[in-house]
C-alpha atoms as a PDB file:
ATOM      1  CA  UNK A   1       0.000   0.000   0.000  1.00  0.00           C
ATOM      2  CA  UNK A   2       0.813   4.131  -0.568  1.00  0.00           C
ATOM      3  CA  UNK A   3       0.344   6.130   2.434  1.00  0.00           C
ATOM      4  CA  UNK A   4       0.276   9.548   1.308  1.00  0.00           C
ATOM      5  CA  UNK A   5      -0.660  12.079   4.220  1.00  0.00           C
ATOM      6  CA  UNK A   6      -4.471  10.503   5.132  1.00  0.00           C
ATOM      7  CA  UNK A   7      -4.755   8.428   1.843  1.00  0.00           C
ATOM      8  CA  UNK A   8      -3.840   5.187   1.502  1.00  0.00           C
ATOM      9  CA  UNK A   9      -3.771   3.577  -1.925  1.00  0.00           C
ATOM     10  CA  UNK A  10      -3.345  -0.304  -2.691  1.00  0.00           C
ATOM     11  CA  UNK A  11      -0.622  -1.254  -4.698  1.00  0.00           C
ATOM     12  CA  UNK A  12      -2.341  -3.214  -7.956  1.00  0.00           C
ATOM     13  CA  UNK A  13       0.688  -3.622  -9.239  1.00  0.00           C
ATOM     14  CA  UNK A  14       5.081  -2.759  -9.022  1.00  0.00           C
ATOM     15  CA  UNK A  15       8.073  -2.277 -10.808  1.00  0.00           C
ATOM     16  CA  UNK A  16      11.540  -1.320 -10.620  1.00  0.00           C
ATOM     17  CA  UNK A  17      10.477   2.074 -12.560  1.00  0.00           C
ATOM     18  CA  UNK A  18       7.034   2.611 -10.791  1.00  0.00           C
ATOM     19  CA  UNK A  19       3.863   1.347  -9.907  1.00  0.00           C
ATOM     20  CA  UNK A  20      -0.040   1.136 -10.053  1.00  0.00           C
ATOM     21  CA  UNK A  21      -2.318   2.202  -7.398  1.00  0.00           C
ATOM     22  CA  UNK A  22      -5.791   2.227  -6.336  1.00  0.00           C
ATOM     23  CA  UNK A  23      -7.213   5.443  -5.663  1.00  0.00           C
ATOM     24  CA  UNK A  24     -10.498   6.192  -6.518  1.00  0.00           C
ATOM     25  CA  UNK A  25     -12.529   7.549  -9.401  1.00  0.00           C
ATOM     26  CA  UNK A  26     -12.914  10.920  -7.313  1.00  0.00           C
ATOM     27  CA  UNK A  27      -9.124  11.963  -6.165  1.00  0.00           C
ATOM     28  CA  UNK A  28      -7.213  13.907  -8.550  1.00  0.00           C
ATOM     29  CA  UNK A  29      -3.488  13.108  -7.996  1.00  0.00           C
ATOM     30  CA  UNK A  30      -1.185  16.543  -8.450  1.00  0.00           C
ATOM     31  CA  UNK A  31       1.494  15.970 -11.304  1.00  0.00           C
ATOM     32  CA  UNK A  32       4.232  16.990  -8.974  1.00  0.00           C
ATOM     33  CA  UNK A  33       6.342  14.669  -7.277  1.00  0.00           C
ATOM     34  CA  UNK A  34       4.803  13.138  -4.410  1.00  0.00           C
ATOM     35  CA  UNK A  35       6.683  11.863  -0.813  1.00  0.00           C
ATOM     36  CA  UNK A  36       5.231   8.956   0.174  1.00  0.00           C
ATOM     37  CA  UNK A  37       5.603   5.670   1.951  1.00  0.00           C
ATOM     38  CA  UNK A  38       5.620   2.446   0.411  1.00  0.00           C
ATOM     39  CA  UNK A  39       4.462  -0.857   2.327  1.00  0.00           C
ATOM     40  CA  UNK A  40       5.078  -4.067   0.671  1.00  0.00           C
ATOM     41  CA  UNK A  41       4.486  -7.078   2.457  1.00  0.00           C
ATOM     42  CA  UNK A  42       6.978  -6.162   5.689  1.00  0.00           C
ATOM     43  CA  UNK A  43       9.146  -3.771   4.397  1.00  0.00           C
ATOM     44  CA  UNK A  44       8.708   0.329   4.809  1.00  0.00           C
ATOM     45  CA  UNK A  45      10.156   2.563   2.109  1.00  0.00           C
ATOM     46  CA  UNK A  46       9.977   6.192   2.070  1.00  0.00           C
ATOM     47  CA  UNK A  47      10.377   7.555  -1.798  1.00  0.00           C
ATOM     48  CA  UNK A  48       9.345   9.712  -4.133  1.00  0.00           C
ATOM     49  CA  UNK A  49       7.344   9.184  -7.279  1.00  0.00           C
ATOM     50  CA  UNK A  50       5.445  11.106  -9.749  1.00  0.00           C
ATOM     51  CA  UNK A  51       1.685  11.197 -11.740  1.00  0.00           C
ATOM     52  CA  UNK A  52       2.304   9.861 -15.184  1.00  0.00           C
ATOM     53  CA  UNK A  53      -1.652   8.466 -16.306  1.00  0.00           C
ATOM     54  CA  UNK A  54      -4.924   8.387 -14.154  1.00  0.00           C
ATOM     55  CA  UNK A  55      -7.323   6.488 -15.467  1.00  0.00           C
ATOM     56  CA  UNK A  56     -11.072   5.955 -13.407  1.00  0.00           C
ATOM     57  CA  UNK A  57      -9.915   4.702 -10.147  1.00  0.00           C
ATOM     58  CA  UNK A  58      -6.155   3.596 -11.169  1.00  0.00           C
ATOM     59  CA  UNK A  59      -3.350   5.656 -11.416  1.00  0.00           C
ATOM     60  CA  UNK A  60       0.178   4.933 -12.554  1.00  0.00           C
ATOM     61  CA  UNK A  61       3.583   6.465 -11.084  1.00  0.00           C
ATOM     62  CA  UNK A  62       6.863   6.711 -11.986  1.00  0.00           C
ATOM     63  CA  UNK A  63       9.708   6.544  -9.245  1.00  0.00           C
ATOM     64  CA  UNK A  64      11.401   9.906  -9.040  1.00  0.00           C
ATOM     65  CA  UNK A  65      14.230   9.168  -6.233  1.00  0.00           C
ATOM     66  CA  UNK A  66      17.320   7.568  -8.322  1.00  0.00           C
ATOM     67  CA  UNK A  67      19.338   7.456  -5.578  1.00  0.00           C
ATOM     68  CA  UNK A  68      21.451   4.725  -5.447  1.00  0.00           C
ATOM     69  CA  UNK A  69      20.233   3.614  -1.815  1.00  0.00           C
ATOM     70  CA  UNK A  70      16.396   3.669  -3.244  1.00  0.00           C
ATOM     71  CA  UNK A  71      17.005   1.784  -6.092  1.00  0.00           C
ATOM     72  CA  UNK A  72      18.891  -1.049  -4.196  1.00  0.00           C
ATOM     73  CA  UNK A  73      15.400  -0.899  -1.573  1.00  0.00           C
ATOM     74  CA  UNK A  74      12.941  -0.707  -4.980  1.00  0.00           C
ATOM     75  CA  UNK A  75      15.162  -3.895  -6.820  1.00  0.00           C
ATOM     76  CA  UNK A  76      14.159  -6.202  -3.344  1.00  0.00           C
ATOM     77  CA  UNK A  77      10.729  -5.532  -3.239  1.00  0.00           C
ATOM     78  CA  UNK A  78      10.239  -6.461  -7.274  1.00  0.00           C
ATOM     79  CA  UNK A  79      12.951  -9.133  -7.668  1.00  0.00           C
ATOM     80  CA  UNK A  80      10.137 -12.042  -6.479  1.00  0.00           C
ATOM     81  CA  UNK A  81       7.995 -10.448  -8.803  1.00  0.00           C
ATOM     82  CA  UNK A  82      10.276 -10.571 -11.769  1.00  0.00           C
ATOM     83  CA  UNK A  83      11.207 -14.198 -10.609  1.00  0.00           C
ATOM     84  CA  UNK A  84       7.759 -15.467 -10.489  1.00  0.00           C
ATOM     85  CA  UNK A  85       6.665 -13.625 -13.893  1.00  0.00           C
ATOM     86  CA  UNK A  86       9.592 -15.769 -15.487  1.00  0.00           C
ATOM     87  CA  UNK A  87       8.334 -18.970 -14.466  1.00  0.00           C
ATOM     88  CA  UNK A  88       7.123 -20.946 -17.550  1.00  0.00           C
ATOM     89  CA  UNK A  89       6.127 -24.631 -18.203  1.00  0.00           C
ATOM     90  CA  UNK A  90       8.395 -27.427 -19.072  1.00  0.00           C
ATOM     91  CA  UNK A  91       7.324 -29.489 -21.654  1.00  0.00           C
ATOM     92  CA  UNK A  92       5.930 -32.534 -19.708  1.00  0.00           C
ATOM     93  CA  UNK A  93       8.068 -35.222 -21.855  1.00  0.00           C
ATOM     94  CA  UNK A  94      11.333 -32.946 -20.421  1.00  0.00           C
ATOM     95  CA  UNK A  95      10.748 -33.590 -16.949  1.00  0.00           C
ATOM     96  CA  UNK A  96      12.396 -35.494 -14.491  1.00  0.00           C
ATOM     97  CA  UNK A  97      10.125 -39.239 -13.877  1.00  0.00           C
ATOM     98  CA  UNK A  98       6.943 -39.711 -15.210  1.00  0.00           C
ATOM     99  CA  UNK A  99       4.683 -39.234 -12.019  1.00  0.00           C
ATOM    100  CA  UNK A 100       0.942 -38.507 -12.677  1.00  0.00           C
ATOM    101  CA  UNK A 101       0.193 -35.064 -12.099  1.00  0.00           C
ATOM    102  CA  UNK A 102       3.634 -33.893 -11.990  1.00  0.00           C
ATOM    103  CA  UNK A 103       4.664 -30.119 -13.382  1.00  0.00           C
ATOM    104  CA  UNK A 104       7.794 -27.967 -13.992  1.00  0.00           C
ATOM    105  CA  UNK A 105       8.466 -24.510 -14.511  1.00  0.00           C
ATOM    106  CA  UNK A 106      11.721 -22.793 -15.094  1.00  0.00           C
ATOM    107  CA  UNK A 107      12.350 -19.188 -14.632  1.00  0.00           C
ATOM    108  CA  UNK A 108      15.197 -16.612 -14.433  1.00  0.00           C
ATOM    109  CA  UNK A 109      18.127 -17.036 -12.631  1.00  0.00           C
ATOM    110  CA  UNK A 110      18.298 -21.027 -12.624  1.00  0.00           C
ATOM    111  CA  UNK A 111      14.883 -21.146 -10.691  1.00  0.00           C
ATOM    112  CA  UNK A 112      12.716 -24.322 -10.371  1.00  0.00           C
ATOM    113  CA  UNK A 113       9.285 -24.716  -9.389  1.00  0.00           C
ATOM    114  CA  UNK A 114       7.904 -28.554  -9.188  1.00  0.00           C
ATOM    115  CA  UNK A 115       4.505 -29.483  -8.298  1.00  0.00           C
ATOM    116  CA  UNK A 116       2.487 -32.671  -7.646  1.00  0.00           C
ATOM    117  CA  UNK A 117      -1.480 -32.440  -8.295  1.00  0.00           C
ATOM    118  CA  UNK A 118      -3.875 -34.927  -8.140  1.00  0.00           C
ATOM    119  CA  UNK A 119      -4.636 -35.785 -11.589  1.00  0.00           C
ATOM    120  CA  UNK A 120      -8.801 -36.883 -10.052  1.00  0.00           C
ATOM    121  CA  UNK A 121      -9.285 -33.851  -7.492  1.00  0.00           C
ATOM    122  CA  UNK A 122      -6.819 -31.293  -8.514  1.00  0.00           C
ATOM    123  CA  UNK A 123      -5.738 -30.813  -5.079  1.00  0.00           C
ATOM    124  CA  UNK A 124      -2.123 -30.060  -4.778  1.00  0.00           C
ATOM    125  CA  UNK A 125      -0.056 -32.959  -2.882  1.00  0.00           C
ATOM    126  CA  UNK A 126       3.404 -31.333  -2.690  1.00  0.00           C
ATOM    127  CA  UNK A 127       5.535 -28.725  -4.517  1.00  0.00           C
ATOM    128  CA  UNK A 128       9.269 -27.968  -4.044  1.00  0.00           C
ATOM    129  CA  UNK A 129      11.123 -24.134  -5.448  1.00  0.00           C
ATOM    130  CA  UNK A 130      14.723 -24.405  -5.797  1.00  0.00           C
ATOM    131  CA  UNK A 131      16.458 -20.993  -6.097  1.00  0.00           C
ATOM    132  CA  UNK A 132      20.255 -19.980  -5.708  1.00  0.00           C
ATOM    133  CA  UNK A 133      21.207 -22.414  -2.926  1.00  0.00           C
ATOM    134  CA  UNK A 134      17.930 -22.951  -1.386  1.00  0.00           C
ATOM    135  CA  UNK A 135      15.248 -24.923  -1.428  1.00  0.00           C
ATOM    136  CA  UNK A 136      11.597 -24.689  -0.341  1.00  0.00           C
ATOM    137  CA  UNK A 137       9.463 -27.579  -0.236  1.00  0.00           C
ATOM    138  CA  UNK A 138       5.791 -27.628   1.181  1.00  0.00           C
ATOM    139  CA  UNK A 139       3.904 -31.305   2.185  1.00  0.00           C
ATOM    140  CA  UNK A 140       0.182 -31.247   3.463  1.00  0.00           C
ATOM    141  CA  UNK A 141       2.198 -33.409   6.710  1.00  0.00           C
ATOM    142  CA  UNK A 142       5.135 -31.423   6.845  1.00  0.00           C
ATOM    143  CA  UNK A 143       4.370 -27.899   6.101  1.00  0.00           C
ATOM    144  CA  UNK A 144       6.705 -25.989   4.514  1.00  0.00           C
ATOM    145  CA  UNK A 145       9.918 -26.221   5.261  1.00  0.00           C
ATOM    146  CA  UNK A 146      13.945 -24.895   3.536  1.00  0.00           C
ATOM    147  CA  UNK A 147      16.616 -26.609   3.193  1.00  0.00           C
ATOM    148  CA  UNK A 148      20.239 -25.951   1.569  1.00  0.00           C
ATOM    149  CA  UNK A 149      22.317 -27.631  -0.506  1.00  0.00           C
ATOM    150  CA  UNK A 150      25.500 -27.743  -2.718  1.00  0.00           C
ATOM    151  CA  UNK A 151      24.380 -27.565  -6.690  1.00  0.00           C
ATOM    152  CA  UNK A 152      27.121 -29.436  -7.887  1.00  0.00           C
ATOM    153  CA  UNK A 153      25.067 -32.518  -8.541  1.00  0.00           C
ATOM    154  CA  UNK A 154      22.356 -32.532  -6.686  1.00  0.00           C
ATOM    155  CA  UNK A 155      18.843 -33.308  -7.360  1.00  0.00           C
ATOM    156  CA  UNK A 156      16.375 -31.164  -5.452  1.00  0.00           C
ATOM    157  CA  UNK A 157      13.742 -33.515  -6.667  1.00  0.00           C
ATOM    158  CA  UNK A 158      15.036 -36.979  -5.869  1.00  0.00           C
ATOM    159  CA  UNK A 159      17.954 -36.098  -2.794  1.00  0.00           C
ATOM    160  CA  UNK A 160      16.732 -36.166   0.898  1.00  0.00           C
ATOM    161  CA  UNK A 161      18.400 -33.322   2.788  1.00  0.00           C
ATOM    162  CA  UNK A 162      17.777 -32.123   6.824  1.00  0.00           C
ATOM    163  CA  UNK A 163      15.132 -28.965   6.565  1.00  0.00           C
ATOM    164  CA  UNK A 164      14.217 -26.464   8.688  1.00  0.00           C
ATOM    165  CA  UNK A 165      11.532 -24.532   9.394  1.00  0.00           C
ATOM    166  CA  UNK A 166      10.967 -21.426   7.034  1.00  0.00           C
ATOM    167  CA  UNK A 167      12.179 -17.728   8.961  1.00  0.00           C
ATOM    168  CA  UNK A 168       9.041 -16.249   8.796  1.00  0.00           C
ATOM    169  CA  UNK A 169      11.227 -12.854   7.048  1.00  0.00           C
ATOM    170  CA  UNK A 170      11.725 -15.092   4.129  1.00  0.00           C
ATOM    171  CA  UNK A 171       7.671 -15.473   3.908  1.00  0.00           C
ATOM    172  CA  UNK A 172       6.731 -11.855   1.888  1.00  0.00           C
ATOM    173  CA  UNK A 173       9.423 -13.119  -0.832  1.00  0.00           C
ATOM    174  CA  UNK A 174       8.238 -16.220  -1.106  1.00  0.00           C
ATOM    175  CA  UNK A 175       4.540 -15.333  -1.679  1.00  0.00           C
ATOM    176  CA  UNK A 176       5.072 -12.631  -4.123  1.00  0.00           C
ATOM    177  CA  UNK A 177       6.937 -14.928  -6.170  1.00  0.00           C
ATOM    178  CA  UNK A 178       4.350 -17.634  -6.001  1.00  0.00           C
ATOM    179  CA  UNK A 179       1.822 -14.798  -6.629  1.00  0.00           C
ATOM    180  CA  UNK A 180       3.059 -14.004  -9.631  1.00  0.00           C
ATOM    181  CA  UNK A 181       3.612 -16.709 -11.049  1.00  0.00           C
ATOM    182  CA  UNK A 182       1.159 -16.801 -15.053  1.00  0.00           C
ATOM    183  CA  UNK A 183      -0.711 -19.891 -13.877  1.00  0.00           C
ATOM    184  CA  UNK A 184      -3.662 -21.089 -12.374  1.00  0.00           C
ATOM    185  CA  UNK A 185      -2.092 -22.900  -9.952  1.00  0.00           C
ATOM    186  CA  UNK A 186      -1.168 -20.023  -7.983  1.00  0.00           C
ATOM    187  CA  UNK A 187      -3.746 -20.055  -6.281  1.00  0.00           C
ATOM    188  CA  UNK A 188      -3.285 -23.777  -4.688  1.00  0.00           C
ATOM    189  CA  UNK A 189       0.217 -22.658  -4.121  1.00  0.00           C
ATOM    190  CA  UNK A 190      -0.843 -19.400  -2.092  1.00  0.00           C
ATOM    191  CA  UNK A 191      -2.966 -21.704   0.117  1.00  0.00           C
ATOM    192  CA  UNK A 192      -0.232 -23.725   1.289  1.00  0.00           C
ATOM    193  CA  UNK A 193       1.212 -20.425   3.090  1.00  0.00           C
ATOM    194  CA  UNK A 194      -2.416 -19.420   4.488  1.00  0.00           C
ATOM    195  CA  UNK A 195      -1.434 -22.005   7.816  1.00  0.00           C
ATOM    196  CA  UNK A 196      -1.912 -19.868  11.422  1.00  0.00           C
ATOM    197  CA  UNK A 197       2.028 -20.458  11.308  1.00  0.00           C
ATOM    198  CA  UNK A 198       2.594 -19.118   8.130  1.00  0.00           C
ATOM    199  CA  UNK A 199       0.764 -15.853   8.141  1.00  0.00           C
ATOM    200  CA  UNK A 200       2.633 -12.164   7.945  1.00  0.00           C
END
């Protein structure tokens, strides 16, 4: 969300140039810059951005502070986002076993997202997101749970390694990612964080 002064503004959607917000069909927005600050998940950020299109109740703003310091805070609030939009489908006869109900999708930066559905109910067994060194894995018994590893050949999939439970900072990155990743089955995977533990 944008708090500007009283207002407060849901973010629709962000960038690393700007963003779109909800403000109403009756606000005009001035065309100056505007100080405001940013909430996004559990981070705070105090910027500066600017009116560039208003259209019923949306409205879309540039980022006007360039510093180097508000860039670097701007790039880790959109990198899940850019991660997540990047995900794409493997082409089933690519993947790894031939398990019934069984998905890939590969994104930027070496990531993996694997998922097991029930091919009868649709209801999502298990899924596992490798990215960097790290892996995130969520079970209906287990929860969700990380665990780390050494990429020199490993198998995410296939190797048994000790977990731990998820730091609940990690959470807000991990469920913008999921959020946006272009399928359906988003929404299965943003249920799996929904647990009283895994709230934020």
């Amino acid at each position: 969300m944008v708090v500007l002064g009283n207002a407060i503004w849901p973010v629709v959607d962000i960038s690393l140039t700007g963003l779109r917000v909800k403000i109403g069909s009756d606000i005009e927005v001035p065309t100056f810059p505007l100080t405001m600050n940013l909430k996004w998940g559990q981070v705070l950020l105090r910027t500066e951005a600017k009116l560039v299109w208003q259209l019923g109740d949306l409205a879309g703003l540039v980022f006007t502070d360039t510093t180097g310091e508000s860039l670097l805070r701007i790039r880790a609030l959109t990198e899940p986002l850019a991660l997540g939009r990047s995900l794409e489908p493997v082409e089933a006869s690519a993947t790894l076993g031939s398990e019934a109900g069984k998905r890939w999708f590969h994104g930027q930066q070496d990531l993996n997202l694997w998922t097991w559905q029930s091919p009868t109910t649709k209801r999502l067994d298990k899924w596992i997101l490798q990215h960097s060194h790290q892996i995130y894995t969520w079970t209906e018994d287990k929860g969700l749970e990380l665990r780390s590893y050494a990429p020199q050949g490993w198998s995410p999939v296939t190797v048994g390694m000790p977990a731990a439970t998820l730091p609940r900072e990690q959470l807000p990155w991990l469920r913008d990612l999921l959020w946006s990743l272009p399928d359906p089955i988003r929404v299965a995977l943003l249920e799996t964080l929904e647990g009283p533990s895994h709230r934020y």
